[in-house]
N, C-alpha and C. Protein backbone atom coordinates (compact mmCIF):
# COMPACT_ATOMS: atom_id res chain seq x y z
N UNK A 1 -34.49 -28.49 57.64
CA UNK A 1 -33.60 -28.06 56.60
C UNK A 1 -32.36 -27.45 57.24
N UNK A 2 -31.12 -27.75 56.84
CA UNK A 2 -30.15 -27.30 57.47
C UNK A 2 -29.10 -26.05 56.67
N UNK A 3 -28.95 -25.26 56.76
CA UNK A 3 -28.67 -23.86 56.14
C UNK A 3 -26.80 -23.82 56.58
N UNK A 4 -26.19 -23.48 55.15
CA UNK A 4 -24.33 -23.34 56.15
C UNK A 4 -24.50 -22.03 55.41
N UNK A 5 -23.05 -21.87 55.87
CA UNK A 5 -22.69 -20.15 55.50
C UNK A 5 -23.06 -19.67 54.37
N UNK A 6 -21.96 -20.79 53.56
CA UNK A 6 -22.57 -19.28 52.21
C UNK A 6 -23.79 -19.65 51.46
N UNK A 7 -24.27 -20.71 52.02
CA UNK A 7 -26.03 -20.31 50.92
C UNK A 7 -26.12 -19.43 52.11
N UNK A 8 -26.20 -18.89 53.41
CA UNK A 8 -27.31 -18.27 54.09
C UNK A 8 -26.80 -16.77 53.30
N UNK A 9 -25.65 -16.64 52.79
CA UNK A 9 -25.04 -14.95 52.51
C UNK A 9 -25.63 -14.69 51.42
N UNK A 10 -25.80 -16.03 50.23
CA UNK A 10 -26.17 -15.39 48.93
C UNK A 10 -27.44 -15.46 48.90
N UNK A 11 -28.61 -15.96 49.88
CA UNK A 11 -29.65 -15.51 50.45
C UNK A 11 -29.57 -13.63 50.73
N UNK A 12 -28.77 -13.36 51.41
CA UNK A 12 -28.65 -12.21 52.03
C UNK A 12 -28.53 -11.39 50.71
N UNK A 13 -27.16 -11.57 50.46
CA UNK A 13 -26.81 -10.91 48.89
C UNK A 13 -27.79 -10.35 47.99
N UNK A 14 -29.10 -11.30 47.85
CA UNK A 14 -29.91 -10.98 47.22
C UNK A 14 -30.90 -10.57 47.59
N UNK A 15 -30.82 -9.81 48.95
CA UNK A 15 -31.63 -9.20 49.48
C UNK A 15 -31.73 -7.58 49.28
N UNK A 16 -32.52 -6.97 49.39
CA UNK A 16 -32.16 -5.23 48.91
C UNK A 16 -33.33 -4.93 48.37
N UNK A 17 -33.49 -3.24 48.01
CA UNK A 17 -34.37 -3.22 47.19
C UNK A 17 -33.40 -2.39 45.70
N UNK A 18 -33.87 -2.85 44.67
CA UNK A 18 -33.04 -2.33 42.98
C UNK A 18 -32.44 -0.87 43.79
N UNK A 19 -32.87 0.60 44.31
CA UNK A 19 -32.39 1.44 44.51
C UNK A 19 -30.96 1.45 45.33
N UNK A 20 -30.62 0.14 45.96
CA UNK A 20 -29.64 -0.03 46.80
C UNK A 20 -28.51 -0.12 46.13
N UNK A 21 -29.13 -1.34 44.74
CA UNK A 21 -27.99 -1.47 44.22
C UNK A 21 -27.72 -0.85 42.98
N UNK A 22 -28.59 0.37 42.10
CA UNK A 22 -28.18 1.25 41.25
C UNK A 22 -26.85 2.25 41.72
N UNK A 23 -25.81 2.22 40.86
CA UNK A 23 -24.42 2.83 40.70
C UNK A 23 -25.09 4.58 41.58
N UNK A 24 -24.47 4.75 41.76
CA UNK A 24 -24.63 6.39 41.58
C UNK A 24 -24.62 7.28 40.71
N UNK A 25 -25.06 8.47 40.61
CA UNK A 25 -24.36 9.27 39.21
C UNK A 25 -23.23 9.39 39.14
N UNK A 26 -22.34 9.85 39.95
CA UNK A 26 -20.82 9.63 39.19
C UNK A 26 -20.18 8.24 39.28
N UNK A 27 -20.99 7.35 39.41
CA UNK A 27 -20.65 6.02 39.27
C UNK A 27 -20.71 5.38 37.81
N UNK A 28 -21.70 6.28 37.42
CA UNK A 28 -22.00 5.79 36.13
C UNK A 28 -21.16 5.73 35.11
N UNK A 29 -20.98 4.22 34.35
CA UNK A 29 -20.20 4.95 33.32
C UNK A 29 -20.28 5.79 31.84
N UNK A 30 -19.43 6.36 31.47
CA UNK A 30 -20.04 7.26 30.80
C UNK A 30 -19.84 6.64 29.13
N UNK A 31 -20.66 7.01 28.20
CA UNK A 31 -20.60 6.45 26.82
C UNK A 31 -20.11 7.27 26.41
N UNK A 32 -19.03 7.01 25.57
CA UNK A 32 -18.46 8.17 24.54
C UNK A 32 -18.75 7.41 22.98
N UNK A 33 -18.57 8.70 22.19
CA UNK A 33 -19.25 8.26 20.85
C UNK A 33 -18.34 7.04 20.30
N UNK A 34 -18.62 6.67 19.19
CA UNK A 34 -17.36 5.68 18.22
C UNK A 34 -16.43 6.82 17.69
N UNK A 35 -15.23 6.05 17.79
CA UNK A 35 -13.95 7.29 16.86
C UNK A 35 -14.48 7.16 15.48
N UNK A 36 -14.36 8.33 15.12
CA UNK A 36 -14.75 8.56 13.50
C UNK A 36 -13.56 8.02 12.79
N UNK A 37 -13.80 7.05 11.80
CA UNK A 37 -12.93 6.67 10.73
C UNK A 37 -12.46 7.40 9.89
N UNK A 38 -10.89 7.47 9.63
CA UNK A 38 -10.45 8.11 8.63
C UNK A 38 -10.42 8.42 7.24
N UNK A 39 -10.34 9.04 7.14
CA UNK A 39 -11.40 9.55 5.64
C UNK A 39 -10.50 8.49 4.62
N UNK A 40 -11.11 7.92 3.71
CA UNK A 40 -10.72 6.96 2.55
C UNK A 40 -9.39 7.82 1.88
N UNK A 41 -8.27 7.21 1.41
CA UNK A 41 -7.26 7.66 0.99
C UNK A 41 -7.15 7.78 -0.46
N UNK A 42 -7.16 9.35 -1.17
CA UNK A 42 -7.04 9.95 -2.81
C UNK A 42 -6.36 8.52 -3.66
N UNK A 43 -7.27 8.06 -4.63
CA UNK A 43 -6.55 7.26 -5.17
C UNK A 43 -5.11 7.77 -6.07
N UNK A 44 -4.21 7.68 -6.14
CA UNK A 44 -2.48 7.69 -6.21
C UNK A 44 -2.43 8.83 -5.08
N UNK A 45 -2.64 8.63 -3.85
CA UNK A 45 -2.18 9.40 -2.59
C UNK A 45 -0.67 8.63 -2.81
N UNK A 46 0.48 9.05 -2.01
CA UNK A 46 0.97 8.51 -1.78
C UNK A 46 1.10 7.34 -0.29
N UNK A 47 0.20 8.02 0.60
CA UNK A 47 -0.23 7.16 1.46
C UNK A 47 -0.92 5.47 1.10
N UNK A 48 -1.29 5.62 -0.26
CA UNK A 48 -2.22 4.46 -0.86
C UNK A 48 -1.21 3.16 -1.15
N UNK A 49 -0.99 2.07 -0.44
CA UNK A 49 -0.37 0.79 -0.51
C UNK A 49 -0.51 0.29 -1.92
N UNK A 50 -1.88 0.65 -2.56
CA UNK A 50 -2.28 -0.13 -4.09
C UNK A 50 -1.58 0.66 -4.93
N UNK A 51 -0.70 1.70 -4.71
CA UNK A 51 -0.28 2.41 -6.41
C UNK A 51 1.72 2.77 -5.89
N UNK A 52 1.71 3.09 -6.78
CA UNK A 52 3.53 3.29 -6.74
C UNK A 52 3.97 4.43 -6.14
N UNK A 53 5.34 4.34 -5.85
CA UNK A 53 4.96 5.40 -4.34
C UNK A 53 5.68 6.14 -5.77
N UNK A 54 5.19 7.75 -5.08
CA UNK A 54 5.18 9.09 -5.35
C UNK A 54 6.92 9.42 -6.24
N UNK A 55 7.98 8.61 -5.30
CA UNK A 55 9.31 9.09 -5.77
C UNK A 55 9.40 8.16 -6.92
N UNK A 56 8.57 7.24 -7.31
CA UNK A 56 9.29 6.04 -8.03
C UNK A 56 8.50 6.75 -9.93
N UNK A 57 7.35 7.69 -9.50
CA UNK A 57 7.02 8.05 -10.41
C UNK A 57 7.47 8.82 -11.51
N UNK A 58 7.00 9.28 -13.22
CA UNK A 58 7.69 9.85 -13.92
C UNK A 58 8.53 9.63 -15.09
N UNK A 59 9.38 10.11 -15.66
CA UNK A 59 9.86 9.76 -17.06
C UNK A 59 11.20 9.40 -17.02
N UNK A 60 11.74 7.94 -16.86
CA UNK A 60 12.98 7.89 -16.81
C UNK A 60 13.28 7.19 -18.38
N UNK A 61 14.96 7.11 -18.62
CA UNK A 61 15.51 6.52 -19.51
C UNK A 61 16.82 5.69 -19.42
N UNK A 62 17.06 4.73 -19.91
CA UNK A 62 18.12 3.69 -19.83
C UNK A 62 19.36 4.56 -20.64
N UNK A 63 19.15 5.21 -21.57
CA UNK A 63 19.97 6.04 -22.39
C UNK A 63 19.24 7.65 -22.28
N UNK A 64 20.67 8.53 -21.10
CA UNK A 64 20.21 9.33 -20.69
C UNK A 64 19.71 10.82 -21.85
N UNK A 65 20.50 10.74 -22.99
CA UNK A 65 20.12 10.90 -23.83
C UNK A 65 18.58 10.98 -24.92
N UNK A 66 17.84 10.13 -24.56
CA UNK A 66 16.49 9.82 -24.96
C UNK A 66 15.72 10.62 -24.13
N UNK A 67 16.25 11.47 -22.77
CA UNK A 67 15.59 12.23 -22.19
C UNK A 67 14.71 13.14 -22.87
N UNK A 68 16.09 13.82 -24.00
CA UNK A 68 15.55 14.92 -24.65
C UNK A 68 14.89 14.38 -26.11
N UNK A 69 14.38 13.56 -25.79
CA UNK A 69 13.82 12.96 -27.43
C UNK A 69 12.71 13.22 -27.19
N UNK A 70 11.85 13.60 -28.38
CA UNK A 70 10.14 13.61 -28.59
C UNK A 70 9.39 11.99 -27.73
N UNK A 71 8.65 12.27 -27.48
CA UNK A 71 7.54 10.89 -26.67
C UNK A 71 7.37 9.74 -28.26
N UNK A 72 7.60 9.00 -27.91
CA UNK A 72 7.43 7.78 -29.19
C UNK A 72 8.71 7.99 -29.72
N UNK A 73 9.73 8.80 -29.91
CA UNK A 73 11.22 8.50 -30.55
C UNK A 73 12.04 7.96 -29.47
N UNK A 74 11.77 8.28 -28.41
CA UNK A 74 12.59 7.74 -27.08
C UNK A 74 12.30 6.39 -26.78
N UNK A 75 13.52 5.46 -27.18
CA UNK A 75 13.27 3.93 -27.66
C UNK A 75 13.67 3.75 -26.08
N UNK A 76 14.50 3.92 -25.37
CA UNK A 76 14.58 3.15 -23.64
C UNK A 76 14.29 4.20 -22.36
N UNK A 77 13.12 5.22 -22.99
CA UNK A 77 12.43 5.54 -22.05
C UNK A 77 11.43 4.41 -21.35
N UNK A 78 11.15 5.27 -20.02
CA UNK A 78 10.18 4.23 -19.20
C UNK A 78 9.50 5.77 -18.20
N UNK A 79 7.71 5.60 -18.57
CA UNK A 79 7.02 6.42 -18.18
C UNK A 79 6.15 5.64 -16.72
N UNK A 80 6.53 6.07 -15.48
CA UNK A 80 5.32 5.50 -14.31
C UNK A 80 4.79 6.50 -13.98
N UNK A 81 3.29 5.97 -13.49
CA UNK A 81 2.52 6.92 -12.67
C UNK A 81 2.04 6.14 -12.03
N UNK A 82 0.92 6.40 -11.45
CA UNK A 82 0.19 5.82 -9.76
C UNK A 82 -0.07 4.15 -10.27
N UNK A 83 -0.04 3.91 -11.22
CA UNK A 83 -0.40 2.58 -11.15
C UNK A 83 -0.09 1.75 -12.52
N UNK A 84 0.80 2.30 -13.49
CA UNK A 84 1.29 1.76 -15.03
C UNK A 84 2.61 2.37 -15.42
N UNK A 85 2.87 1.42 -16.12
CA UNK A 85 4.53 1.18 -16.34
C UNK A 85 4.49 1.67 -18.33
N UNK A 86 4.89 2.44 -18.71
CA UNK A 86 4.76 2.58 -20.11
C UNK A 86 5.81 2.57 -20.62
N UNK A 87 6.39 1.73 -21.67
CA UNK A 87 8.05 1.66 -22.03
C UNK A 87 7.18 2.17 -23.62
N UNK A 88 8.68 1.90 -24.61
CA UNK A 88 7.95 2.18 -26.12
C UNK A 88 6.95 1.62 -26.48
N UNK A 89 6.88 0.16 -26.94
CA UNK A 89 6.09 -0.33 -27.21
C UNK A 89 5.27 -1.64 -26.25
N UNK A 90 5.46 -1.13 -25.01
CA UNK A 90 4.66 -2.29 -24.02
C UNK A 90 3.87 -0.91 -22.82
N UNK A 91 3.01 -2.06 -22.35
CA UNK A 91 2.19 -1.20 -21.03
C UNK A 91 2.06 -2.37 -19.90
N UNK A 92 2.41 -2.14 -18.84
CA UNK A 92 1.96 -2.99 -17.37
C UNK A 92 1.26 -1.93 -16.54
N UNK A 93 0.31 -2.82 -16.54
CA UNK A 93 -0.54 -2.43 -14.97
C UNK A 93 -0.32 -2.97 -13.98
N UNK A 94 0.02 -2.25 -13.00
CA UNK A 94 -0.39 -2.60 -11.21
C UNK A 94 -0.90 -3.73 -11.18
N UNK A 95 -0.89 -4.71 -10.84
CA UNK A 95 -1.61 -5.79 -10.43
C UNK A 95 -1.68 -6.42 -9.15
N UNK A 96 -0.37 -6.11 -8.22
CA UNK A 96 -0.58 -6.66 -6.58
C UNK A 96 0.80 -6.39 -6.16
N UNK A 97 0.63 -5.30 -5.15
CA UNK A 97 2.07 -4.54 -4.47
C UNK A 97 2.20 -5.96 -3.66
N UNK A 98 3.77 -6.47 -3.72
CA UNK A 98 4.20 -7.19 -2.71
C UNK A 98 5.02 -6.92 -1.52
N UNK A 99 5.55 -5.28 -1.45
CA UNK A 99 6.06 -4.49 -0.69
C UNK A 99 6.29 -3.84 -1.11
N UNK A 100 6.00 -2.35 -0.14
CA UNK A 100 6.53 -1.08 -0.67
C UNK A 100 6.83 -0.21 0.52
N UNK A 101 7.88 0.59 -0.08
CA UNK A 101 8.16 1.62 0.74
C UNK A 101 8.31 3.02 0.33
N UNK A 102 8.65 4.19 1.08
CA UNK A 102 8.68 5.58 -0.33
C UNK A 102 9.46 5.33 -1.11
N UNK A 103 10.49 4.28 -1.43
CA UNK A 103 11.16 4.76 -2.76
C UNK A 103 11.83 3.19 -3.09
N UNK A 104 11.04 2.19 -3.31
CA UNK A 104 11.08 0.70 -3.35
C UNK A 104 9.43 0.28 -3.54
N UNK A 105 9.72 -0.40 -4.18
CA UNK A 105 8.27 -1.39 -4.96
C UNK A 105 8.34 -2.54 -5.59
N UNK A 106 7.59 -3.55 -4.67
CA UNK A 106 8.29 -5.00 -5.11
C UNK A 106 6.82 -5.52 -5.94
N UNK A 107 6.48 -5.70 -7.18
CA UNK A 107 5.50 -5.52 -7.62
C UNK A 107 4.92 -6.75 -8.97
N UNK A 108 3.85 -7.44 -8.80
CA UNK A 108 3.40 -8.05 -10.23
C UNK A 108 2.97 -6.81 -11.07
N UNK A 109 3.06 -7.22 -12.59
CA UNK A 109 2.49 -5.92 -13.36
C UNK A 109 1.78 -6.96 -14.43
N UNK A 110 0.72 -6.66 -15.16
CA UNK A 110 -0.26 -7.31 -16.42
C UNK A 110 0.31 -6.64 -17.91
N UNK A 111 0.82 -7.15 -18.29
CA UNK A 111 1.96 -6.46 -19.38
C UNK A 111 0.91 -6.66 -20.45
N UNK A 112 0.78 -5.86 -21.73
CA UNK A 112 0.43 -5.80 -23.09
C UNK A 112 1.20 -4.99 -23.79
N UNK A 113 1.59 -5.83 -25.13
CA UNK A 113 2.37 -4.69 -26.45
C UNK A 113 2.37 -6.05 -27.15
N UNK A 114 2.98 -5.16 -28.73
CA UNK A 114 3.13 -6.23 -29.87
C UNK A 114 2.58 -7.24 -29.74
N UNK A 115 1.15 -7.08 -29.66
CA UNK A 115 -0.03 -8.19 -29.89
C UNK A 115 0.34 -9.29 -28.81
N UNK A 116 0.94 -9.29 -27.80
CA UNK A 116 1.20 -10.21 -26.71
C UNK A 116 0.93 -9.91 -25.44
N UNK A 117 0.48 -10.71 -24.50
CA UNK A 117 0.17 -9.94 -23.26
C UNK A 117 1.04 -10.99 -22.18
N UNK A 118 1.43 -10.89 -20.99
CA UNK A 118 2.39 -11.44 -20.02
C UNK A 118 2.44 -11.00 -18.73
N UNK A 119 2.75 -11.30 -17.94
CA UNK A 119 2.86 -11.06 -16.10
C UNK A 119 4.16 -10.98 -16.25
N UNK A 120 4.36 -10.03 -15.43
CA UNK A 120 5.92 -9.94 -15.01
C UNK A 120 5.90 -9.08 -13.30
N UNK A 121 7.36 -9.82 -12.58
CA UNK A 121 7.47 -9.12 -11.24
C UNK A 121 8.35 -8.12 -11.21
N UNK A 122 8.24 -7.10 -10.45
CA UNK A 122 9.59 -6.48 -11.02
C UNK A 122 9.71 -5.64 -9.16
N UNK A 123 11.37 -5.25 -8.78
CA UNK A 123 11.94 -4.42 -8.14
C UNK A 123 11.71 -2.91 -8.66
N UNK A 124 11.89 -2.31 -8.10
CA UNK A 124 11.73 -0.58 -8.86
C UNK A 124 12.52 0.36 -7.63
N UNK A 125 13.63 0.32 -7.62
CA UNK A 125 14.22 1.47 -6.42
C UNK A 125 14.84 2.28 -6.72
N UNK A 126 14.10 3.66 -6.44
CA UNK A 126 14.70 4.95 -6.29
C UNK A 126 16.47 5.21 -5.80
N UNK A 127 17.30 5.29 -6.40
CA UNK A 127 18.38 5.79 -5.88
C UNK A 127 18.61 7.34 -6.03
N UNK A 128 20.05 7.32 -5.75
CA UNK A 128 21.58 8.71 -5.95
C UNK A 128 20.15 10.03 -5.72
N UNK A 129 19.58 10.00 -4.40
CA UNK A 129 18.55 11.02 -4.49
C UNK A 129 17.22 11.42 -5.25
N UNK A 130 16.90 10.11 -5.64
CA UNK A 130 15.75 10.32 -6.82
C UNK A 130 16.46 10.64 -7.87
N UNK A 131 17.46 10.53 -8.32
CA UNK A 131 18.08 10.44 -9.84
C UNK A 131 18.22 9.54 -10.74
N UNK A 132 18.32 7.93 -10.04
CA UNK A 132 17.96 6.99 -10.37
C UNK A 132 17.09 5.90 -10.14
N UNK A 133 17.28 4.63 -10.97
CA UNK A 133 15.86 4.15 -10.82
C UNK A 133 16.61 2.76 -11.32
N UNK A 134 16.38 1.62 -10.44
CA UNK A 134 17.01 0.39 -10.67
C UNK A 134 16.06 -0.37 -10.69
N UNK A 135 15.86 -0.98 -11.72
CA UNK A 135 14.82 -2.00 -12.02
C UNK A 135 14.83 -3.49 -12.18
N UNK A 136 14.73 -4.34 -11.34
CA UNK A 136 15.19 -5.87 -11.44
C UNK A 136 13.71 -6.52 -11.60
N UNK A 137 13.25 -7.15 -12.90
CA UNK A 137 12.47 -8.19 -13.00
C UNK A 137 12.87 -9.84 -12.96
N UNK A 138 11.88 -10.26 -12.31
CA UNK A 138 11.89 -11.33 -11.37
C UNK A 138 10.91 -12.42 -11.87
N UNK A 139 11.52 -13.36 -11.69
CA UNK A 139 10.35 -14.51 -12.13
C UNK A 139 10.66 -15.26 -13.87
N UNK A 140 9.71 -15.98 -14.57
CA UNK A 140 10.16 -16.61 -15.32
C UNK A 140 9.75 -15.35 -16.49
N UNK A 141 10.72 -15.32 -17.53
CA UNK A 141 10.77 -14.76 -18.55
C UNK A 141 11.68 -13.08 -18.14
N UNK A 142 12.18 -13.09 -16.96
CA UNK A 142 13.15 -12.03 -16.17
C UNK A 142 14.58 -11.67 -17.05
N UNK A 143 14.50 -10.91 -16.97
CA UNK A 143 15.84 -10.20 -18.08
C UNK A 143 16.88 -10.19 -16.84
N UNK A 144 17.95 -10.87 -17.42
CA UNK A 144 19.23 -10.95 -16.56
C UNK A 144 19.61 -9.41 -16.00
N UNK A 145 20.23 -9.71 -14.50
CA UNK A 145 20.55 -8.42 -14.11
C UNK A 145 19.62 -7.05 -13.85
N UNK A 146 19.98 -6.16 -13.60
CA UNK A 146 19.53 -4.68 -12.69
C UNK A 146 19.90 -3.65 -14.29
N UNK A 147 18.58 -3.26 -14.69
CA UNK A 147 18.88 -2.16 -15.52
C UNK A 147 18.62 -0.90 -14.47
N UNK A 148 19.14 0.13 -14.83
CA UNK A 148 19.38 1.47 -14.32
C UNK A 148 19.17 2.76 -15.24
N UNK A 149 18.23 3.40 -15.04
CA UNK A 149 17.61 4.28 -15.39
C UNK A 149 18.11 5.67 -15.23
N UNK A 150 18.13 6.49 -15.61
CA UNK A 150 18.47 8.21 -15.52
C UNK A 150 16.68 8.90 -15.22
N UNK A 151 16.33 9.74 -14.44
CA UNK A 151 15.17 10.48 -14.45
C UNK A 151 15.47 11.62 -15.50
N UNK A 152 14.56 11.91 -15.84
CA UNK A 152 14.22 12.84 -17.05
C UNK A 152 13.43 13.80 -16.32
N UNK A 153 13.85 15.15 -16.75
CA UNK A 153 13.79 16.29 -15.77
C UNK A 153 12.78 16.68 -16.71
């Protein structure tokens, strides 16, 4: 039988006894635990991607005037919170953020009022410092142009 170099080494190689070739103790490596996951985020956190950010929320009006009107006499108010759009006589829900940022929300909403129900997309951006509120709906059945809102203090 004729033997060349490196079979005769990995002969060798595998020669030893297990204690030769156990690491050392500070060889060892060491296990550290798993990072703990961050705690689930308050639903309308503002951290939360699924609801409307924090500045976009609240009681605005198209006629700044209707500010000071009773709730139900205020015909071009518009009420948001973490996740619904409430005008006089319609309601949209949240249905799928398509981008957002703190004070921008590019958004589908599930509309119901006057016995009709509808999808609509809509823009929502915070301006003039959180004083205003520019609203562009998008898509088929979209009302021409950027209405603009007053916040209601």
């Amino acid at each position: 039988m004729r033997w060349t170099m490196p079979a005769a080494l990995l002969l060798l190689a595998g020669c030893g006894n297990a204690e030769d070739k156990a690491p050392a103790p500070e060889e060892k490596a060491s296990v550290a635990p798993p990072p703990k996951a961050a705690p689930p985020a308050a639903v309308g956190a503002d951290n939360d991607d699924k609801t409307i950010p924090a500045a976009i929320r609240g009681r605005w009006a198209l006629d700044a005037a209707d500010c000071a009107k009773k709730p139900g006499t205020d015909l071009t108010a518009l009420v948001i919170d973490a996740a619904d759009l409430r005008f006089h006589e319609s309601h949209g829900e949240l249905a799928r953020v398509r981008e957002r940022d703190a004070a921008r929300i590019v958004a589908d909403y599930k509309f119901s009022g006057e016995g009709m129900e509808w999808d609509q997309s809509m823009v929502l951006t915070v301006e003039d410092g959180g004083k205003a509120l520019v609203r562009r709906d998008q898509g088929e059945g979209a009302a021409p142009g950027a209405m603009r809102y007053t916040r209601c203090s």
